[in-house]
Protein backbone atom coordinates (compact mmCIF):
# COMPACT_ATOMS: atom_id res chain seq x y z
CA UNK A 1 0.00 0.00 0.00
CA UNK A 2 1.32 3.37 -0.78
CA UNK A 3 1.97 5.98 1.65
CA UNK A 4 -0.95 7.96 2.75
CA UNK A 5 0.36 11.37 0.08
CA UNK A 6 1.85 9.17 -2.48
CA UNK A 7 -1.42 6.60 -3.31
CA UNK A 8 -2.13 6.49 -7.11
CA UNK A 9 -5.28 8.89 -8.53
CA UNK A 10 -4.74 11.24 -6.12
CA UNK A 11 -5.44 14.91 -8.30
CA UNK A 12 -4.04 18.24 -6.92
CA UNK A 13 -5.65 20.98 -5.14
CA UNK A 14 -5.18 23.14 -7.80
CA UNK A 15 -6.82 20.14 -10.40
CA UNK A 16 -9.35 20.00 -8.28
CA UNK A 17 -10.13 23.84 -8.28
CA UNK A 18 -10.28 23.84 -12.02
CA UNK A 19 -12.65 20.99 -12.48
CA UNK A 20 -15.28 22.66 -10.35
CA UNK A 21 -14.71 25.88 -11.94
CA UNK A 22 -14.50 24.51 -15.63
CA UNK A 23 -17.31 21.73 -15.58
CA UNK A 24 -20.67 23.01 -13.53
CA UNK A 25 -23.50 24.97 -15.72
CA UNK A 26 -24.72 28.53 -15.41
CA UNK A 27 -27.79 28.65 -13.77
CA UNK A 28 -30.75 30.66 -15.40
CA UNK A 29 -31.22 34.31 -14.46
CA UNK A 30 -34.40 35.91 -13.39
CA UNK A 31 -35.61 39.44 -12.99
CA UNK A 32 -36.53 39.81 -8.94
CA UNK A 33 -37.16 42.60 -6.26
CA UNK A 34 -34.64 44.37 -5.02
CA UNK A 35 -35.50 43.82 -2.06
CA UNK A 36 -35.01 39.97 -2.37
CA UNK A 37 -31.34 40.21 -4.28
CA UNK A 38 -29.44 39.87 -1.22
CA UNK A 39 -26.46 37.48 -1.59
CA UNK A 40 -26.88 37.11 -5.08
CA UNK A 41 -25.31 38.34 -8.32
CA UNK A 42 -26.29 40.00 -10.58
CA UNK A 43 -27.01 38.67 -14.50
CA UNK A 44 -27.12 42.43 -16.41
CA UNK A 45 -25.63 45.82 -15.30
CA UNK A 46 -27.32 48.28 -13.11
CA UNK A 47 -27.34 52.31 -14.11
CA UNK A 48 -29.17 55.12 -12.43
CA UNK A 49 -32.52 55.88 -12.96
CA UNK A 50 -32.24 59.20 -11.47
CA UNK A 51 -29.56 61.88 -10.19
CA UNK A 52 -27.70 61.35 -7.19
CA UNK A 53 -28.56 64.17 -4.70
CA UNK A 54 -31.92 64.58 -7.05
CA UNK A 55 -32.24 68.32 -6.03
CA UNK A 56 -29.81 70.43 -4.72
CA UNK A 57 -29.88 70.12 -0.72
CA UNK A 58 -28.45 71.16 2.56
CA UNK A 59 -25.29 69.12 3.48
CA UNK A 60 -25.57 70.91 7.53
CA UNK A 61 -28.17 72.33 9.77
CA UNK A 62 -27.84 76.56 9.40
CA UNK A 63 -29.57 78.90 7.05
CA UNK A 64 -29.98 79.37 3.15
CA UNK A 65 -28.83 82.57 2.16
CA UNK A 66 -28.46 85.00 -0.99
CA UNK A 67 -25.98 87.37 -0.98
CA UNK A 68 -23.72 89.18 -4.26
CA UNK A 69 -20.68 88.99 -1.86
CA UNK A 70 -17.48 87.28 -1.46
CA UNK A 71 -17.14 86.76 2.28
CA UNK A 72 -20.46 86.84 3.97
CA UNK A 73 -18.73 87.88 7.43
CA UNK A 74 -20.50 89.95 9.57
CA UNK A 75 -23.39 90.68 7.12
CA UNK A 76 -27.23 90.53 8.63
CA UNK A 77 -29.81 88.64 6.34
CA UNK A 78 -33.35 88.91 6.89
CA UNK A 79 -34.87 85.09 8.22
CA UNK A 80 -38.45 84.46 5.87
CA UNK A 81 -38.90 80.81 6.90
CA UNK A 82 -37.80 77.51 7.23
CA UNK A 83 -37.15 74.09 5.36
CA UNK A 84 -37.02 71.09 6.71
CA UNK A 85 -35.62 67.69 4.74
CA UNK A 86 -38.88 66.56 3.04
CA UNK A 87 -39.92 69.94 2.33
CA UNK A 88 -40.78 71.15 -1.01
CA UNK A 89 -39.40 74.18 -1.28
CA UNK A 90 -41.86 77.56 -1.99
CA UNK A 91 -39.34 80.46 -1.52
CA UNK A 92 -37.46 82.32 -3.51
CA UNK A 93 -34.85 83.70 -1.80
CA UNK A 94 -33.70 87.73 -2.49
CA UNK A 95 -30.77 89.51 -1.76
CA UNK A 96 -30.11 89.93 1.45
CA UNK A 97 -32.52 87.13 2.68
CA UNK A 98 -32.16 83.92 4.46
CA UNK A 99 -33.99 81.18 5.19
CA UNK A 100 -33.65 78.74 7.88
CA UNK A 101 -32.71 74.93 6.65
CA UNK A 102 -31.95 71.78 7.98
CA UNK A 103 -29.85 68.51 6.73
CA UNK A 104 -31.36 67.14 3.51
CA UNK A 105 -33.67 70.24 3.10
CA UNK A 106 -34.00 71.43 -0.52
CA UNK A 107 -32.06 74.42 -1.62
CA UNK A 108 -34.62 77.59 -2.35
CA UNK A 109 -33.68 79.67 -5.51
CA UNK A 110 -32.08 82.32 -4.85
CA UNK A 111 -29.25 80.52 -2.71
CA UNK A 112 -26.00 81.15 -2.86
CA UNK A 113 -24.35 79.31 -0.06
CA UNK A 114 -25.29 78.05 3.34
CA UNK A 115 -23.90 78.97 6.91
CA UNK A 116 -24.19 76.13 9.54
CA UNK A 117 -25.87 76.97 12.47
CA UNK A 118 -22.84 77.08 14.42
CA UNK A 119 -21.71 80.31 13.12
CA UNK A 120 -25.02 81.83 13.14
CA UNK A 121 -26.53 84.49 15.71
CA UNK A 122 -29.89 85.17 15.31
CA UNK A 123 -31.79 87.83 16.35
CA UNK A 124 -35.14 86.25 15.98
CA UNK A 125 -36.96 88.16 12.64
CA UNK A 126 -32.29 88.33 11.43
CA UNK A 127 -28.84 86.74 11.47
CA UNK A 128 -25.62 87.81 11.56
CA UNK A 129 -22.82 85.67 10.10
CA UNK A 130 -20.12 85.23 12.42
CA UNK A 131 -16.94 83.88 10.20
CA UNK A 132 -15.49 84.05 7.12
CA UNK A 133 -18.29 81.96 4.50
CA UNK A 134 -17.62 81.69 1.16
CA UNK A 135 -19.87 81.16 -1.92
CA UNK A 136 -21.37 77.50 -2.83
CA UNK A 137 -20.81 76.17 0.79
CA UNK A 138 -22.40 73.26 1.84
CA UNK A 139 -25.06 72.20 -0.52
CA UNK A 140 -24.67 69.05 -2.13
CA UNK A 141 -25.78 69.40 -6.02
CA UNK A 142 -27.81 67.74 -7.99
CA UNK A 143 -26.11 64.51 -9.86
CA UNK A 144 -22.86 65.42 -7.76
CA UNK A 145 -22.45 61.84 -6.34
CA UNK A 146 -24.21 59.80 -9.27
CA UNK A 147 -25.42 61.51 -12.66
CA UNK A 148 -28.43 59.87 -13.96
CA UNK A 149 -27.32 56.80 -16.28
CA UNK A 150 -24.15 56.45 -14.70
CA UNK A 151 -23.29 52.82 -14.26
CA UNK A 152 -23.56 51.65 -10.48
CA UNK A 153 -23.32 47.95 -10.72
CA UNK A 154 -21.50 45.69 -13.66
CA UNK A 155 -22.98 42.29 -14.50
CA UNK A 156 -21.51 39.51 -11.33
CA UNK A 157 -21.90 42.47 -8.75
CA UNK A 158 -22.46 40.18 -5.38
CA UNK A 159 -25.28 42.12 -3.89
CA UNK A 160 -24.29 42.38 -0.04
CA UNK A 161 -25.79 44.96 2.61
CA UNK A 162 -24.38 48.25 1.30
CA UNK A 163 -24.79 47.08 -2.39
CA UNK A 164 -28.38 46.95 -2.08
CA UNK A 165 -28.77 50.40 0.10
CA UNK A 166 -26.66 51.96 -2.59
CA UNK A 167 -28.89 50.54 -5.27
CA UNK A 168 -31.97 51.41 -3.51
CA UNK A 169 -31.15 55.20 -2.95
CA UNK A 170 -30.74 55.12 -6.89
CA UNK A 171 -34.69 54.18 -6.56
CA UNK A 172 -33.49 50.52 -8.17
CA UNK A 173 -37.01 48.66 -8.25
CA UNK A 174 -35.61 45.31 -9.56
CA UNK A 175 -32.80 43.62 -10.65
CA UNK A 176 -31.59 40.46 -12.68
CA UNK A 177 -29.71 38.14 -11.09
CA UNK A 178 -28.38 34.48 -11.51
CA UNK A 179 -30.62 31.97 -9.32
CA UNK A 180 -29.15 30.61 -6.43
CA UNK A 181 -28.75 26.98 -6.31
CA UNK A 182 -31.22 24.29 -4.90
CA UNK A 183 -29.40 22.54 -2.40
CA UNK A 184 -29.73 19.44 -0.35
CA UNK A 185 -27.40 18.22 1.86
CA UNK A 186 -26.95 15.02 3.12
CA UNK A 187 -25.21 13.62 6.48
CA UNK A 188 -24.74 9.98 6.59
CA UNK A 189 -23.82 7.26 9.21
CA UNK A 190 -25.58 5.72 11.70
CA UNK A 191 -23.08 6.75 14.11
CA UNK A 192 -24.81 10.31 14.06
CA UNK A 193 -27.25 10.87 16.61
CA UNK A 194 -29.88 14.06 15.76
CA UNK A 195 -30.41 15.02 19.04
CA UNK A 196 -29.65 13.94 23.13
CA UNK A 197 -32.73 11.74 23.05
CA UNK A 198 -31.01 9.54 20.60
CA UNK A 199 -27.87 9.45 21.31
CA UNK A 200 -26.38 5.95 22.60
CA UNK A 201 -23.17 4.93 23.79
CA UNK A 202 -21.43 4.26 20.21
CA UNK A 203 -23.13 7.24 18.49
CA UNK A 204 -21.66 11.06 18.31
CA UNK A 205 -23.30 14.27 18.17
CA UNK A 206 -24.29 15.68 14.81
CA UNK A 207 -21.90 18.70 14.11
CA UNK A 208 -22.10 17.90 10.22
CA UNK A 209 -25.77 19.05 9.78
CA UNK A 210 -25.92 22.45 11.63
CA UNK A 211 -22.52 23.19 10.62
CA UNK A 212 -23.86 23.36 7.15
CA UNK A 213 -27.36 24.61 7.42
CA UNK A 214 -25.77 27.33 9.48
CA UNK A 215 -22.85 28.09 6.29
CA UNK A 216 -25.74 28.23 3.74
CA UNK A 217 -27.62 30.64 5.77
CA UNK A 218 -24.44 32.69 5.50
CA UNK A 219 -24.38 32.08 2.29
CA UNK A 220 -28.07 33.38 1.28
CA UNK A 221 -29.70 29.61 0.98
CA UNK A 222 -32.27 27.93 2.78
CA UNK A 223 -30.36 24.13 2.35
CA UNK A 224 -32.45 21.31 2.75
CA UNK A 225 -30.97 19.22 5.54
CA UNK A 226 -31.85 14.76 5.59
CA UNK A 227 -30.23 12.45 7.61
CA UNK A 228 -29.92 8.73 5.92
CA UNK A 229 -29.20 5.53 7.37
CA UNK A 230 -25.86 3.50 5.74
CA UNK A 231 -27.98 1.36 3.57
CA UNK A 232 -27.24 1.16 -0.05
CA UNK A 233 -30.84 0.77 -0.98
CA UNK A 234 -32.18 3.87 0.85
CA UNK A 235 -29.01 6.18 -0.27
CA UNK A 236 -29.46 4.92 -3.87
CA UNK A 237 -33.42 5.96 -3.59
CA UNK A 238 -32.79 9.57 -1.89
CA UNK A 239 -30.36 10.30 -5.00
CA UNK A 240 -32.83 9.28 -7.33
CA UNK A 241 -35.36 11.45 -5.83
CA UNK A 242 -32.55 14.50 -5.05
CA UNK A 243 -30.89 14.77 -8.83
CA UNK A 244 -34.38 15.99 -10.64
CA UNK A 245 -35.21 18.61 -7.63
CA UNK A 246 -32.00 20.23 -6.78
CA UNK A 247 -28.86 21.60 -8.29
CA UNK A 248 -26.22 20.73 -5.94
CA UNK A 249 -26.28 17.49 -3.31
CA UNK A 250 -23.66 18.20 -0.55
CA UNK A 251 -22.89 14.56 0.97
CA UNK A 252 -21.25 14.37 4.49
CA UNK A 253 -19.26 10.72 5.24
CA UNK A 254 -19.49 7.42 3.26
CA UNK A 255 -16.98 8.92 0.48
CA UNK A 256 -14.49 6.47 1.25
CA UNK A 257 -13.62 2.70 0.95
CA UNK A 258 -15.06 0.87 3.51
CA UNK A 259 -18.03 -1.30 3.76
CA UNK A 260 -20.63 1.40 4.58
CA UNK A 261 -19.48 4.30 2.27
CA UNK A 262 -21.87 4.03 -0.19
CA UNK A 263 -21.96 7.40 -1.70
CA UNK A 264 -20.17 6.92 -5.08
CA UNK A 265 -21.68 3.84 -5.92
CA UNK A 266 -25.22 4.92 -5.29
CA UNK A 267 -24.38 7.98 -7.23
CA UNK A 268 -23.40 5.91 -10.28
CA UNK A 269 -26.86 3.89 -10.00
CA UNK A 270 -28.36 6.88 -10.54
CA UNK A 271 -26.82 7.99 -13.32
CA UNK A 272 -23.77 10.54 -11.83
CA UNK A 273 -20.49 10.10 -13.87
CA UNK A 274 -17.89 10.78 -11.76
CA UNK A 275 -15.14 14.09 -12.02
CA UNK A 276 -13.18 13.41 -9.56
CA UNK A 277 -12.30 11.31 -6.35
CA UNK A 278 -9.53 11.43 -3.89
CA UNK A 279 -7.38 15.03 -3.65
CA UNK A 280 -3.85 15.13 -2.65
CA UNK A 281 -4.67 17.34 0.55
CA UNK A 282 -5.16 17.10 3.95
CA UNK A 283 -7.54 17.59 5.74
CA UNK A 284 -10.52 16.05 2.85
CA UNK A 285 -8.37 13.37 0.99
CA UNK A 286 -11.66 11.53 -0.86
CA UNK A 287 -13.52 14.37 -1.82
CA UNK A 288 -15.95 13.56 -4.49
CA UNK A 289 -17.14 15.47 -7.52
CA UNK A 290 -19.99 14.06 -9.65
CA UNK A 291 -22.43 15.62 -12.49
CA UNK A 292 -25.76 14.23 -13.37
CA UNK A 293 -26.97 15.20 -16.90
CA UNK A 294 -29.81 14.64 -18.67
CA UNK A 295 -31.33 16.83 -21.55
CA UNK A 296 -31.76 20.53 -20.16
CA UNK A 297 -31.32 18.92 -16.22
CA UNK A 298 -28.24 19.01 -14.47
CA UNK A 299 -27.42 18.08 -10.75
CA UNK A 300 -23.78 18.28 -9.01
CA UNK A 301 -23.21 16.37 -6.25
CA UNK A 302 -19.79 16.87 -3.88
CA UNK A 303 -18.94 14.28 -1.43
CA UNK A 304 -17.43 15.40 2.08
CA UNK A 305 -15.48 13.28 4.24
CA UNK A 306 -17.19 12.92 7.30
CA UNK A 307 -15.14 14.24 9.81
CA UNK A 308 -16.20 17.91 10.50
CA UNK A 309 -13.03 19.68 9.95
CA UNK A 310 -12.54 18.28 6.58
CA UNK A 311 -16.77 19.32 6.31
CA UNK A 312 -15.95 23.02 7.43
CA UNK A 313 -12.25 23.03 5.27
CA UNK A 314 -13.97 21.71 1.98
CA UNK A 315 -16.83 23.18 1.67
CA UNK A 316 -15.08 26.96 2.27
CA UNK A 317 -12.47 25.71 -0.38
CA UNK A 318 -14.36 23.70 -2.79
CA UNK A 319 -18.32 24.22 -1.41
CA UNK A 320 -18.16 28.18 -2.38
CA UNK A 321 -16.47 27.96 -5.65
CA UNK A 322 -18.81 25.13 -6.54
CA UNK A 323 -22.24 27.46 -5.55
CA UNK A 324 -20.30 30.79 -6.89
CA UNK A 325 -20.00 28.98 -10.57
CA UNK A 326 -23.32 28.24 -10.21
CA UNK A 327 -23.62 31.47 -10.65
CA UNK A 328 -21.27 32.62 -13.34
CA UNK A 329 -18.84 33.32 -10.82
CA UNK A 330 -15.73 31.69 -12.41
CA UNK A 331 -12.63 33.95 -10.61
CA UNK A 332 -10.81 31.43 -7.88
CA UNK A 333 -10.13 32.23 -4.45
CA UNK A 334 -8.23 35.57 -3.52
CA UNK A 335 -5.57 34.67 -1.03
CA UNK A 336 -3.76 36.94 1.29
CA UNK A 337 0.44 36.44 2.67
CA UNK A 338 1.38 36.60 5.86
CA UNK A 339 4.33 35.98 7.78
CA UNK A 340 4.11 32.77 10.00
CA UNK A 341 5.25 32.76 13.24
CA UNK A 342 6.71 29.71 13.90
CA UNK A 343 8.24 26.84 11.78
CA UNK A 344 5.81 23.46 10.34
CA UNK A 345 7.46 20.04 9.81
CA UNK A 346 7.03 18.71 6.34
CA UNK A 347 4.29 16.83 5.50
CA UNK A 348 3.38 14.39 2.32
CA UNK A 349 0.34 15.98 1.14
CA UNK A 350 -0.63 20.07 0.89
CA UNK A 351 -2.48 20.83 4.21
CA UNK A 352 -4.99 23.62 5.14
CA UNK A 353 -4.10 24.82 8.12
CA UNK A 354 -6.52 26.51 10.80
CA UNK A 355 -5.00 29.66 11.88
CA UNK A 356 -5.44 32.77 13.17
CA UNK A 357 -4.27 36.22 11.64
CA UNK A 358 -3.05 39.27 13.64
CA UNK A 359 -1.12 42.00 12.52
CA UNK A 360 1.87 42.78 14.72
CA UNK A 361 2.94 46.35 13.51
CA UNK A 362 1.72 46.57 10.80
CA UNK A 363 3.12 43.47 9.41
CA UNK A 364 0.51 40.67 8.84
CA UNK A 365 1.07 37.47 10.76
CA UNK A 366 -0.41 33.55 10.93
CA UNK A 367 -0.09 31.24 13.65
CA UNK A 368 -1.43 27.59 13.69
CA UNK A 369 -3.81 26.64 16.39
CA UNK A 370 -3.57 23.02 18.37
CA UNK A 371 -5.96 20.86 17.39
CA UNK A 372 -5.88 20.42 13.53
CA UNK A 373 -6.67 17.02 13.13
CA UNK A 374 -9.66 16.54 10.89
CA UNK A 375 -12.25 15.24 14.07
CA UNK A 376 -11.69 18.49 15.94
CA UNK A 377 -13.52 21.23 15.84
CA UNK A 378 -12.68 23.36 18.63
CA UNK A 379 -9.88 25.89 17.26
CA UNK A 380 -13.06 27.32 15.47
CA UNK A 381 -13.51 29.33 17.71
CA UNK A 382 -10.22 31.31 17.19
CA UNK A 383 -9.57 30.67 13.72
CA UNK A 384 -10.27 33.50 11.37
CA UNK A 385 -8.20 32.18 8.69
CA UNK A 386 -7.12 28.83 6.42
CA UNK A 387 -3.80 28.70 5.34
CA UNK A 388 -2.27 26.41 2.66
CA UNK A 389 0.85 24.54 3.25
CA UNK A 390 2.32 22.84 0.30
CA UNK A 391 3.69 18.95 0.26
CA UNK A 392 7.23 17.96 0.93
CA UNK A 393 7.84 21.67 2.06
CA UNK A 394 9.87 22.84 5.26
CA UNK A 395 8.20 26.13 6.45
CA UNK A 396 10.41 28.21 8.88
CA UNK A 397 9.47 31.22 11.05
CA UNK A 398 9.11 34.52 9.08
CA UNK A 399 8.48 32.90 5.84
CA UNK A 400 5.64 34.16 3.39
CA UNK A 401 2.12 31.44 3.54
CA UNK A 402 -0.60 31.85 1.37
CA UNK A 403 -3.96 32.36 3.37
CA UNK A 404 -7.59 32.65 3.13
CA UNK A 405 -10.12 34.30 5.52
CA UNK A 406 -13.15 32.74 6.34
């Protein structure tokens, strides 16, 4: 038998990578609500329907005033009224008048700067400027931070939080996006107990299911979670159902090659062809890529080991890339380097490495956590970042690692 690192079929990370950005298929696009577009991206470019201020407003609290002058210093205007943000504006301010006006208020004609209040006395029915104020101060302009037309969004903008506030001060009504994947995953073994009730004395705690329903959610999907039993038969019949109602199975455990994994050869009963199986890495050695086609219907299904680490290492490797394609997302990761802080031994296969990042002035820095073998989740708790170490290298103190936050 070959040493675990050097067994025959294993692919690279980096082969890996490409097949799950090369193969999957585009998902359709559909025109939605705004409102709804969070965590998706979007199919066609965005411009502005309208002009960004729309009117010319107040940028303070103070006063609107006209005056033909060059410093406004110590001059006395004559106060006609007041505008507050929502306002529409009736005056028309003369020479020599002012009018009092708060944040967002609209600019009367007439205006020819505005004096925050701070610098203001009033006098009741008059002000008095009390430091230098020169002309156009203050008022944000029509158009001055978007023009109407301009382009605020290209085609595979992710919508996040401040995407969609920008979009929906632009008065954006709808959008078209890619749709997001159906997804179902799947956590197998019988050794997985749901819930205290169940547990016996041979089974663990599930960390597998809410580990993942919890990453979708992150993501922006609503994942359909199932537990199945190891039996071939009932496997083989959840695929069958699964490959016609969802775009992408997520399997957890049974990847392998003992007598109970089960997942790759119920996946070929059903009709997946296989991409690829077994990755020179560690933590997530038989990870499993399969594609079920069948006229206009396509399903992708990626097999997890079943230890959790490898769960929570693949899936923000291989799981995001997968669901971002999906999606017409085709870039790879974008990873950081840092310094690491302390030497690794060598190792036979490329590792990701839980760590966490710090900056220590001004210089970014890793550190591994204890911990790191595949079973263990606790160093989650710290960890902030993955970091890849490549096979048959010896990594000393202060040299450059390639990272990923997560």
């Amino acid at each position: 038998m070959s040493a675990c690192g050097h067994e025959h079929g294993l692919i690279s990370i980096d082969e890996a990578i490409q097949y799950i950005l090369n193969i999957p298929k585009t998902l359709p696009i559909e025109s939605i609500p705004l409102k709804n577009s969070l965590s998706k991206y979007l199919a066609e470019a965005v411009d502005s329907p309208i002009n960004l201020p729309s009117f010319d407003q107040s940028a303070v609290d103070g006063y609107a005033l006209s005056t033909l002058q060059t410093d406004a210093k110590g001059q006395n205007f004559e106060l006609i009224g007041e505008i507050r943000a929502g306002d529409e504006s009736r005056f028309t301010l003369l020479e020599g008048q002012a009018i009092r006006i708060f944040t967002g208020g609209k600019i009367p004609q007439g205006t020819t700067t505005v004096a925050r209040q701070e610098i203001v006395q009033s006098t009741g029915s008059n002000i008095q400027i009390t430091e230098h104020l020169q002309a156009s101060v203050d008022i944000r302009c029509t158009g001055e931070e978007v023009a109407q037309g301009q382009r605020l969004a290209e085609a595979g903008q992710y919508i996040n939080i401040g995407s969609l506030a920008a979009l929906s001060m632009a008065g954006v009504q709808t959008v078209t996006v890619y749709r997001q994947p159906k997804v179902a995953v799947v956590v197998t073994g019988d050794e997985v107990a749901q819930n205290q009730n169940s547990l016996s004395e041979s089974q663990v705690f599930d960390a597998n299911g809410p580990l993942l329903d919890s990453w979708f959610q992150q993501y922006g999907i609503q994942a359909q979670i199932i537990h199945v039993e190891d039996r071939a038969e009932t496997v083989t019949a959840l695929f069958e159902q699964l490959k016609t109602q969802v775009d992408v199975i997520i399997t957890t455990g049974g990847v392998s090659v003992g007598d109970y994994d089960f997942v790759r050869p119920c996946s070929f009963e059903v009709g997946f062809k296989q991409v690829f199986w077994k990755v020179k890495q560690k933590p997530g050695k038989p990870l499993y890529f399969a594609q079920y086609e069948h006229s206009q219907q396509h399903c992708y299904l990626l097999g997890l080991p079943g230890n959790p680490a490898a769960v929570y290492v693949c899936m923000q490797v291989y799981g995001k890339l997968l669901l971002d394609r999906l999606q017409n997302k085709s870039e790879p990761h974008v990873w950081f380097q840092a310094k690491i802080t302390h030497d690794l031994k060598v190792d036979a296969r490329d590792r990701f490495l839980r760590m966490i990042a710090t900056f220590n002035q001004s210089t970014l820095e890793v550190s591994a956590l204890a911990k790191q073998q595949s079973h263990m989740l606790s160093n989650l708790m710290q960890t902030n970042c993955l970091v890849r170490i490549p096979a048959a290298k010896q990594i000393q103190a202060g040299e450059l690692v390639d990272g990923l936050f997560i």
